[in-house]
Protein backbone atom coordinates (compact mmCIF):
# COMPACT_ATOMS: atom_id res chain seq x y z
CA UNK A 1 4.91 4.73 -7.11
CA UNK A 2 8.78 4.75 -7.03
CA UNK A 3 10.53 4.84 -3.95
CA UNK A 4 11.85 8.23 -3.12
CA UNK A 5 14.74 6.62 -1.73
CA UNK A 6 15.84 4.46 -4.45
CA UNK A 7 15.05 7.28 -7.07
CA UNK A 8 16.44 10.12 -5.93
CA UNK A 9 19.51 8.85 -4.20
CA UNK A 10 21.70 10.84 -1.48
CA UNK A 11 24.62 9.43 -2.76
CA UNK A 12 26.61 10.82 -6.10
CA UNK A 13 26.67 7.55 -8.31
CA UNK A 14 30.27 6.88 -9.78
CA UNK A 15 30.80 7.22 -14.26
CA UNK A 16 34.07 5.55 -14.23
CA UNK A 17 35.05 2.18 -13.21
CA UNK A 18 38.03 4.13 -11.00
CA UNK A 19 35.41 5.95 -9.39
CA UNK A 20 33.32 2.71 -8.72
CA UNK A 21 36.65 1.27 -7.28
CA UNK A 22 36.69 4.37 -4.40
CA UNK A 23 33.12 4.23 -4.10
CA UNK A 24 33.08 0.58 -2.47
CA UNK A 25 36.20 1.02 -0.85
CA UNK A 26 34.38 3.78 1.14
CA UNK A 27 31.38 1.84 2.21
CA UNK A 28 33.53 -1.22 3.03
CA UNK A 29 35.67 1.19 4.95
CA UNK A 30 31.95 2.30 6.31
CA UNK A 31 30.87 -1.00 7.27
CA UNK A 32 34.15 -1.77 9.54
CA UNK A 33 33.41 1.44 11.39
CA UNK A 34 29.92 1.13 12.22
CA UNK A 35 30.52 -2.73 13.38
CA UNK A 36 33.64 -1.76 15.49
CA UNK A 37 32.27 1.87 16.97
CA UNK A 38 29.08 2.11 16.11
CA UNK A 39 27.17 4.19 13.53
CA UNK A 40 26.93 7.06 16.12
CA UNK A 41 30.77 7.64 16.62
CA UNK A 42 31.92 7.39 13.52
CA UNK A 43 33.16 10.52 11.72
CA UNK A 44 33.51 10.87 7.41
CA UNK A 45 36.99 11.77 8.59
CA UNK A 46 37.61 8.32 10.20
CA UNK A 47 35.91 6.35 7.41
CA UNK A 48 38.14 8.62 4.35
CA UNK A 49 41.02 7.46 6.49
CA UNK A 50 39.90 3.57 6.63
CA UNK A 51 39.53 3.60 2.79
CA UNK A 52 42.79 5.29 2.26
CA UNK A 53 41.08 8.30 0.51
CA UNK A 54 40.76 12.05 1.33
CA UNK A 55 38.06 13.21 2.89
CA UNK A 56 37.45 15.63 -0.34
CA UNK A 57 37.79 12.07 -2.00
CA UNK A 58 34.64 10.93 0.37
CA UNK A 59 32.81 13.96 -0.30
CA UNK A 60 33.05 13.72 -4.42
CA UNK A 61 30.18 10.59 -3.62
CA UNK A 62 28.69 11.33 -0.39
CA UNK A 63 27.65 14.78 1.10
CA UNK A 64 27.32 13.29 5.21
CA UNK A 65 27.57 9.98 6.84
CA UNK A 66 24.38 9.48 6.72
CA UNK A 67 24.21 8.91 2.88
CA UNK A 68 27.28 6.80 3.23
CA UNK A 69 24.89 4.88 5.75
CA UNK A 70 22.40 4.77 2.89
CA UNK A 71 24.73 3.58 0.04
CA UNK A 72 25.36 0.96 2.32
CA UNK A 73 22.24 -0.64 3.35
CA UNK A 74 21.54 0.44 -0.57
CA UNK A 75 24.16 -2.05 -1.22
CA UNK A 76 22.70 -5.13 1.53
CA UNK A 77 19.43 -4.94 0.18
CA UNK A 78 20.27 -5.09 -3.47
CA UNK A 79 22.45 -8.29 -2.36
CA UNK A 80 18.96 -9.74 -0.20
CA UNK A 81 17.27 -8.96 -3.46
CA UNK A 82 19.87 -10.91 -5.46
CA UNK A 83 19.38 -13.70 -3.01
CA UNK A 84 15.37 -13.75 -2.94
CA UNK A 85 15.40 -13.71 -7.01
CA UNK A 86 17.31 -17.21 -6.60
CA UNK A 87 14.68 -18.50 -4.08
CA UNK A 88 11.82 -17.41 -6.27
CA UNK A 89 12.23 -19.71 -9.89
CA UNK A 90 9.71 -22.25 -11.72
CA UNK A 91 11.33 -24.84 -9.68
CA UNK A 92 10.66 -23.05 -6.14
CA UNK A 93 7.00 -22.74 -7.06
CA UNK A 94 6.51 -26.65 -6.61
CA UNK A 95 8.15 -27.07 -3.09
CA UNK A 96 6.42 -28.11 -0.33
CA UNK A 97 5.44 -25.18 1.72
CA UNK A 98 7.69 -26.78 4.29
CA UNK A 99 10.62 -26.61 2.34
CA UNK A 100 9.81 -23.41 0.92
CA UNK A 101 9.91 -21.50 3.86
CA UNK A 102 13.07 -22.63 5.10
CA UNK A 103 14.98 -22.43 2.09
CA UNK A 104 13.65 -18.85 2.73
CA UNK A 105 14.35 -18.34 6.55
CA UNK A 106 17.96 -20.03 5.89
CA UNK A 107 18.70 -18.12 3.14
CA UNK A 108 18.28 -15.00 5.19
CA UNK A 109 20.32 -16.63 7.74
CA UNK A 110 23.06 -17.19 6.16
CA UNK A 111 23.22 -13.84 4.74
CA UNK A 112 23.53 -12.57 7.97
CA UNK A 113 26.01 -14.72 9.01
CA UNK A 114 28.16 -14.37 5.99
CA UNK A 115 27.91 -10.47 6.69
CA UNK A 116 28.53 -9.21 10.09
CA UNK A 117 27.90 -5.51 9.12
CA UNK A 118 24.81 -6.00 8.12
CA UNK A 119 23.40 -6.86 11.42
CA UNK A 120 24.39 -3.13 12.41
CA UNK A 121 23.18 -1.63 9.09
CA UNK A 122 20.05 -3.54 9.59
CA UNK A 123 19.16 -2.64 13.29
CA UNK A 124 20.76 1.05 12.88
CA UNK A 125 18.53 1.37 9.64
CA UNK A 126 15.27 0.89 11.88
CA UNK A 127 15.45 3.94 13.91
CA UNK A 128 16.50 6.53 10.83
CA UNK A 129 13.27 7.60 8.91
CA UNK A 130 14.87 7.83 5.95
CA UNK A 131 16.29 4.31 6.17
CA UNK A 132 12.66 3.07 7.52
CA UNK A 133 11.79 3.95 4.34
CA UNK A 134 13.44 2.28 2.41
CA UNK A 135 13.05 -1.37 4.80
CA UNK A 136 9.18 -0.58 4.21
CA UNK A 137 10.09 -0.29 0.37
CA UNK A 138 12.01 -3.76 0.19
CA UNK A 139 9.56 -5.55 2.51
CA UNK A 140 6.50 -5.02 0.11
CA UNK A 141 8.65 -6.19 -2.78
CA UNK A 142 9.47 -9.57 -0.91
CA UNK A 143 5.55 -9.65 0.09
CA UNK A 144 4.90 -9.31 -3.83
CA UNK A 145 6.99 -12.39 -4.31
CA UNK A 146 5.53 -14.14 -1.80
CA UNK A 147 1.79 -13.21 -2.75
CA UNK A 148 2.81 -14.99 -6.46
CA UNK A 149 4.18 -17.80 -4.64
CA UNK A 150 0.33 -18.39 -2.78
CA UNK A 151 -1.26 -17.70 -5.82
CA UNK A 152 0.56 -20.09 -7.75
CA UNK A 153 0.06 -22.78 -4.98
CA UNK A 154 -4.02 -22.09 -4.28
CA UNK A 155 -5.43 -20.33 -7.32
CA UNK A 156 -8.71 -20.47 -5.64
CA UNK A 157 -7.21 -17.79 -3.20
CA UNK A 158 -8.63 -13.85 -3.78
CA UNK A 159 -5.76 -11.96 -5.03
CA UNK A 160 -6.93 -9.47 -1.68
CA UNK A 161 -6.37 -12.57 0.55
CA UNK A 162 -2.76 -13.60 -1.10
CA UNK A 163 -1.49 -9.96 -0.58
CA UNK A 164 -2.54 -9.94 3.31
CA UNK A 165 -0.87 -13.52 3.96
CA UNK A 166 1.91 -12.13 2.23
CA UNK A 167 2.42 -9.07 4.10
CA UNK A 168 1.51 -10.44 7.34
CA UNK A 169 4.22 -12.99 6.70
CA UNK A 170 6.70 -10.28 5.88
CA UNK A 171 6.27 -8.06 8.58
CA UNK A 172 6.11 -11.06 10.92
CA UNK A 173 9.14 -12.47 9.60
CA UNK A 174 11.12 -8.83 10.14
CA UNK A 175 10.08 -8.55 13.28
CA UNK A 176 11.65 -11.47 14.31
CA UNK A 177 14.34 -10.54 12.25
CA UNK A 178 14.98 -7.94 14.82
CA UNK A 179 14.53 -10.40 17.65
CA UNK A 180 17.07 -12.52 16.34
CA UNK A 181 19.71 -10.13 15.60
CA UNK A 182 19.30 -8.60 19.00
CA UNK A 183 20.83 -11.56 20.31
CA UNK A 184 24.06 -13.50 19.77
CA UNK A 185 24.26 -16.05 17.00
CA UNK A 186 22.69 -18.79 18.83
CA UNK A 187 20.19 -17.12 19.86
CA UNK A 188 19.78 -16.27 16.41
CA UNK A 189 19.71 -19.43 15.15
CA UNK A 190 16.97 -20.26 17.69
CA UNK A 191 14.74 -17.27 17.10
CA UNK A 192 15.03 -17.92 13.34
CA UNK A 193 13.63 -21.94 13.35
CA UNK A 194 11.17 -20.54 15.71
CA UNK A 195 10.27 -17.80 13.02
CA UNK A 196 9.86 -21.40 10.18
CA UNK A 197 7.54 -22.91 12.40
CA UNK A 198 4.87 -19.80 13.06
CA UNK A 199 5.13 -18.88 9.62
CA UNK A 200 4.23 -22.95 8.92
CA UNK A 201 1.68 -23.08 10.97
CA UNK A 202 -0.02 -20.02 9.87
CA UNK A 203 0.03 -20.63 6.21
CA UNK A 204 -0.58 -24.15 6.20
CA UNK A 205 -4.19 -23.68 6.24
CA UNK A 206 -4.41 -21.08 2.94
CA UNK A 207 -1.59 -23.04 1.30
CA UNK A 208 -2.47 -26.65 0.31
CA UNK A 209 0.99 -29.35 0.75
């Protein structure tokens, strides 16, 4: 079953590339905000102002803030998708567990690094239920990925048994997510090579090296 989030958008989707042009300059506009003030006290007023629009101009795409808020982490989990589609080829499939899971955990962490609004997006998005929503939605199509992964690895696996070490990973791994990003960036770091080791250890035994 779809997502209601992802099909039935808050957000007015741009026709022409002009439009399209506005459109990101809003949630870029967005994302300076919410890192500088915080989601909370920032007004559509302040962010048609950032992005040199009108605030009729914001409007035209976006009835509140809130579905700016969800255009934007809209827009970091299409780019995490992006990112996991590159980690997931014919080539990935014969890595080392080892190396698999970093190449994962790093991936992510780089991402965050390379995106300092997303840290906000991301923790802000866990206490909207809306925006819970659509984390829940993403996380089950990373634990899909990862349940083809085990499969691939130890055919002799039930396909039951690949889907619960996938989502057990998943949810373990966002969790600590959280942790991480509660913390400054070497704390981060730290929370995050923590995160490669647990997940190790735990799949080692299902997952043959």
């Amino acid at each position: 079953m779809p997502d209601p989030a992802q099909s039935a958008p808050l957000w007015r989707v741009p026709q022409q590339a002009r439009s399209w042009e506005r459109f990101h300059r809003i949630l870029d506009a967005a994302a300076e905000l919410f890192v500088e003030i915080g989601y909370d006290s920032t007004t559509t007023d302040e962010i048609a102002i950032r992005a040199n629009t009108s605030v009729g101009g914001l409007y035209r795409f976006f009835p509140d803030k809130l579905a700016v808020f969800h255009a934007l982490l809209d827009r970091y989990l299409n780019q995490l998708r992006d990112l996991f589609a590159t980690l997931h080829t014919d080539e990935t499939m014969q890595l080392p567990l080892e190396t698999y899971i970093s190449q994962i955990v790093d991936g992510f962490d780089q991402f965050v690094s390379g995106n300092s609004a997303f840290r906000t997006v991301f923790v802000q998005s866990r206490l909207i239920p809306t925006t819970i929503e659509m984390n829940t939605a993403f996380n089950q199509e990373v634990a899909q990925q990862l349940a083809t992964f085990f499969e691939a690895r130890n055919p002799a696996l039930e396909q039951a048994q690949t889907k619960l070490l996938a989502t057990i990973s998943v949810e373990v791994a966002s969790a600590l997510d959280m942790l991480a990003l509660s913390g400054n960036h070497t704390f981060q770091h730290q929370v995050l090579a923590e995160t490669k080791k647990l997940l190790i250890v735990y799949l080692r035994q299902y997952i043959p090296g």
